[in-house]
Protein backbone atom coordinates (compact mmCIF):
# COMPACT_ATOMS: atom_id res chain seq x y z
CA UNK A 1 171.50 148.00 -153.34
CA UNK A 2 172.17 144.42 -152.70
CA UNK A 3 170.50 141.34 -155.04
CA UNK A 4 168.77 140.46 -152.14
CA UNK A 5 167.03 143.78 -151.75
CA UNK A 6 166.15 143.82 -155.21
CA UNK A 7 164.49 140.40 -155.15
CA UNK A 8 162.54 141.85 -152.13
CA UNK A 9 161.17 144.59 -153.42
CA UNK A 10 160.20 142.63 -156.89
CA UNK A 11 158.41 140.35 -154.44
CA UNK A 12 156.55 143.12 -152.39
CA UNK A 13 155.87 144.22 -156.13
CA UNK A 14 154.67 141.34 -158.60
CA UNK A 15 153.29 139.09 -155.49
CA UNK A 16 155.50 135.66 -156.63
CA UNK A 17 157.73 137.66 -158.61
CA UNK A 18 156.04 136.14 -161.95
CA UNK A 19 154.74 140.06 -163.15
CA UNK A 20 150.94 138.71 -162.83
CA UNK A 21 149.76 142.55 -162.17
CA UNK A 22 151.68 144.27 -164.22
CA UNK A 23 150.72 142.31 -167.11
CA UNK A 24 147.08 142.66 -166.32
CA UNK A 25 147.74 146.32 -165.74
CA UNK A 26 148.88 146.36 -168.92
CA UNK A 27 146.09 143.98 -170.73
CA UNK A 28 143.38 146.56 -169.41
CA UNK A 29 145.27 149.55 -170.71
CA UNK A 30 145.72 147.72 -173.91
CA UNK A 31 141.78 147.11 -173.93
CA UNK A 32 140.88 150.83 -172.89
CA UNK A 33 143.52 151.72 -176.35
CA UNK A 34 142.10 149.09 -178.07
CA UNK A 35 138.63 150.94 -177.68
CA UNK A 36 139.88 154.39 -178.19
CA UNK A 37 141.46 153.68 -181.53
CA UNK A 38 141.24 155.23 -184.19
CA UNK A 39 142.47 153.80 -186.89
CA UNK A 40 141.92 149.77 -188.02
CA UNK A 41 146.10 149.61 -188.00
CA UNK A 42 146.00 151.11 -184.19
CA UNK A 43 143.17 148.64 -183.57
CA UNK A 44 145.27 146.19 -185.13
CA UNK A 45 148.29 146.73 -183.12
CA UNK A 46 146.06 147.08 -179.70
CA UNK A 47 144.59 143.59 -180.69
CA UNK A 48 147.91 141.93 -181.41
CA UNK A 49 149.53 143.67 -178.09
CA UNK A 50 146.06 141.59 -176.19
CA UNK A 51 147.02 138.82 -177.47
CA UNK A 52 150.46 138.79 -176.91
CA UNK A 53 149.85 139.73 -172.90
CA UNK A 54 147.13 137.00 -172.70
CA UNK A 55 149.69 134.49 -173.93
CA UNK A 56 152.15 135.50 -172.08
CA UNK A 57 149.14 135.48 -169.00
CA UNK A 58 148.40 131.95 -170.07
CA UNK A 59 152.16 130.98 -169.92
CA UNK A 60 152.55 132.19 -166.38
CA UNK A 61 149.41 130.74 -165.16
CA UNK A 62 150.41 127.25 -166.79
CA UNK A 63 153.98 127.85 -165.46
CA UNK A 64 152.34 128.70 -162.10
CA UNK A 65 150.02 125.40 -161.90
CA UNK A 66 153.75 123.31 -162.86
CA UNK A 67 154.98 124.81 -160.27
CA UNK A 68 152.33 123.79 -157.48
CA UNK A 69 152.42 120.40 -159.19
CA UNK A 70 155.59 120.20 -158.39
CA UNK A 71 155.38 121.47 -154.91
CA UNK A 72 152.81 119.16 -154.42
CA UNK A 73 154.84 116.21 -155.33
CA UNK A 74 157.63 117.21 -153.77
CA UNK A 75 155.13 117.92 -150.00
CA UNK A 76 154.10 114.22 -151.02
CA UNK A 77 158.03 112.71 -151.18
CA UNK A 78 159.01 114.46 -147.98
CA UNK A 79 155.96 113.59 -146.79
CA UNK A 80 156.83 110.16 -147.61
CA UNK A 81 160.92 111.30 -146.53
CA UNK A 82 159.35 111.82 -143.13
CA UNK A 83 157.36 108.68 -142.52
CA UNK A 84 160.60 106.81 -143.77
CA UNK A 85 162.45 108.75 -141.22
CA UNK A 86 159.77 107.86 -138.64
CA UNK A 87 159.68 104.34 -139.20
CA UNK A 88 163.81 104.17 -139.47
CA UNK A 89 163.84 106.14 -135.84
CA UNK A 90 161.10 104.02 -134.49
CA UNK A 91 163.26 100.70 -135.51
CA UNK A 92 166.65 102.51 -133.93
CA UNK A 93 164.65 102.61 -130.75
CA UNK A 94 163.67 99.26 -131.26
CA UNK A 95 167.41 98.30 -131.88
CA UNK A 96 168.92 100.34 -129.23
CA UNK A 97 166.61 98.72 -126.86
CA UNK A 98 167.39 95.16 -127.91
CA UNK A 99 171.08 95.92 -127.72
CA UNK A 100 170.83 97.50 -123.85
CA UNK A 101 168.89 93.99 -123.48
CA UNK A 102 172.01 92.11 -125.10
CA UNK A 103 174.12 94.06 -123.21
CA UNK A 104 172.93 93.49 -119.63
CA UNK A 105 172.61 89.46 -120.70
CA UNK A 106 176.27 90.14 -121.67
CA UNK A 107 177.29 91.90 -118.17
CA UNK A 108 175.16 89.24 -116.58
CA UNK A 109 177.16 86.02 -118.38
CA UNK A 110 180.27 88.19 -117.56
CA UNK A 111 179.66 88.51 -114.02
CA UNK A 112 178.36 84.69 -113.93
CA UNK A 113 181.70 83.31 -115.74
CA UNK A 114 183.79 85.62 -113.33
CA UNK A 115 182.04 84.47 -110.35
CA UNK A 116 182.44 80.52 -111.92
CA UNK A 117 186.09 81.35 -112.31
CA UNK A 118 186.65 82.24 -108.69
CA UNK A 119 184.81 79.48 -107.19
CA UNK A 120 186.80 76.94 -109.97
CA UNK A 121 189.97 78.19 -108.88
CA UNK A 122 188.64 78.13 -105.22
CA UNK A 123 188.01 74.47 -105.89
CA UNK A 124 191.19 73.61 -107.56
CA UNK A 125 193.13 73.97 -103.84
CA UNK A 126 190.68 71.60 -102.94
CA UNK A 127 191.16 67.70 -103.49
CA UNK A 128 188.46 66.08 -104.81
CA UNK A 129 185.27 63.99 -103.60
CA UNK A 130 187.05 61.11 -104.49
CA UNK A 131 189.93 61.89 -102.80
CA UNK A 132 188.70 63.39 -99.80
CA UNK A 133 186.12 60.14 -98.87
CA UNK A 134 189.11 57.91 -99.27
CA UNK A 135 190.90 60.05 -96.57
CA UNK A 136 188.23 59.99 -95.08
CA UNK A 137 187.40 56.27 -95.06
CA UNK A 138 191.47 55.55 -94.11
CA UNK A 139 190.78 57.75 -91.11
CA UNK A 140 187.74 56.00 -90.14
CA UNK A 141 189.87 53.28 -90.14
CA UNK A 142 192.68 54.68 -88.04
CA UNK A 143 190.25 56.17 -85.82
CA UNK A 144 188.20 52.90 -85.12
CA UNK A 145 192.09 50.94 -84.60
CA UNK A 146 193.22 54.32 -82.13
CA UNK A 147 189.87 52.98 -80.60
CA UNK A 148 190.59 49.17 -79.85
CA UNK A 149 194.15 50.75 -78.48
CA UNK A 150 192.59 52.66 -76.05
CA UNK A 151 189.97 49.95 -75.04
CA UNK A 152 193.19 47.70 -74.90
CA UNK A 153 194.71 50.29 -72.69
CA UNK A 154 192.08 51.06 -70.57
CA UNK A 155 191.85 47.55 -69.90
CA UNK A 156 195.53 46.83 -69.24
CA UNK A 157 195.36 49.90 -66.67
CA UNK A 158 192.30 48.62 -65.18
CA UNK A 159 194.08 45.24 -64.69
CA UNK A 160 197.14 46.92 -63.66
CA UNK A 161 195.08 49.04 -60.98
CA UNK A 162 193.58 45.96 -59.50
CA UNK A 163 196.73 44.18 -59.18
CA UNK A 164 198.38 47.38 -57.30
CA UNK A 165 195.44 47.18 -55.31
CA UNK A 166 196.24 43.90 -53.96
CA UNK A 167 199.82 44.22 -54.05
CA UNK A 168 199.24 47.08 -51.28
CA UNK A 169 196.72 45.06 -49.15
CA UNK A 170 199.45 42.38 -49.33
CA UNK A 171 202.12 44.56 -48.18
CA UNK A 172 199.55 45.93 -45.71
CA UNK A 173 199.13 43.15 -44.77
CA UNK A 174 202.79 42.17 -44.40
CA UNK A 175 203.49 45.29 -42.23
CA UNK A 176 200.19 44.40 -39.91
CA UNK A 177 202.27 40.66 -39.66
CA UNK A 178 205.85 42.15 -39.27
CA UNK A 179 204.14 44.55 -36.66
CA UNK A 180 203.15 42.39 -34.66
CA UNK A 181 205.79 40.42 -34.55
CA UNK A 182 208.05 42.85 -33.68
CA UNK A 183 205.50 43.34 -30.60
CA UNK A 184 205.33 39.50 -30.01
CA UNK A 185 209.06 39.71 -30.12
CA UNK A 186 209.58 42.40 -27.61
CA UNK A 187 206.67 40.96 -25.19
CA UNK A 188 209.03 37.92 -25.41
CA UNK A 189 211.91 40.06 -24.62
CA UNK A 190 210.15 41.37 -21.65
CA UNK A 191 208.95 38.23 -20.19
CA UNK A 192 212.89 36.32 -20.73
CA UNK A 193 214.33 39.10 -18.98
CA UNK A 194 211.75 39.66 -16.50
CA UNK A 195 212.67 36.17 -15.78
CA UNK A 196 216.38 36.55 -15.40
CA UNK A 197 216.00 39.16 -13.06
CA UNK A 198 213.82 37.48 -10.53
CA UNK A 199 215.18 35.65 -8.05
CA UNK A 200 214.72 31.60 -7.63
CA UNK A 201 213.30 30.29 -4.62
């Protein structure tokens, strides 16, 4: 038989194991003697046996009371344990929230620096504002002289035009004249040799 069943069955036996019964089992038959004796040095040794079991009854219960003194105390500390525990799981929640806070304002400063970089080094192949209105004022400028050109231009063809306008009503003009003189010429013809033919009277 294992230690284990022996503790058992001492347990099954005495209740706590502290032999309570047995040594009121005992106490009574020591009484019940202690009545039938008889002789004063049986009585005697009866009365001392009593005595003896009632101490040793006294000792138990006193150990008995330590003992849920001390279980008392000790249901208080974990009691105490527990609402330490509590309050330490209770601020872990607290903490773990606060850091899934810190670490979406992280992932959110991440994504806004990442998103800065890109447009900063989109910028960078970009001149700057100063830059770009000078370029643009210089081709303001170019753009208003391209301008006078062009009025210049227009007007120079526009003169140009005109005068090959009247250059070709001139040479019309010529060719209407040489025309008819060439017809003049040739009536002339006509008539001179109209004239040589005919006879004189």
């Amino acid at each position: 038989v294992g230690a284990d069943e022996v503790i058992r069955k001492r347990l099954l036996i005495d209740g706590d194991g502290a032999g309570d019964d047995r040594r009121i089992n005992l106490l009574v038959k020591s009484f019940i003697k202690w009545c039938n004796s008889g002789s004063q040095e049986e009585g005697y040794s009866q009365y001392q046996r009593m005595l003896s079991t009632l101490s040793q009854c006294e000792f138990s219960m006193g150990k008995t009371l330590l003992v849920y003194d001390m279980n008392l105390r000790e249901m208080e500390n974990y009691e105490k344990i527990y609402k330490e525990i509590e309050c330490s799981i209770a601020g872990a929640h607290e903490k773990i929230a606060e850091c899934k806070k810190q670490i979406l304002q992280a992932k959110r400063i991440r994504k806004n620096r990442q998103e800065y970089d890109a447009l900063a080094k989109v910028i960078q192949h970009h001149p700057d504002r100063h830059e770009t209105l000078k370029e643009l004022e210089a081709l303001g400028k170019e753009l208003e002289h391209l301008s006078h050109i062009k009025e210049s231009v227009e007007d120079k063809l526009e003169l140009r035009r005109k005068q090959f306008h009247v250059l070709l009503s001139t040479i019309h003009e010529l060719q209407q004249t040489l025309e008819n003189d060439e017809k003049l010429s040739e009536v002339e013809d006509a008539q001179e040799a109209s004239m040589e033919t005919d006879p004189k009277p």
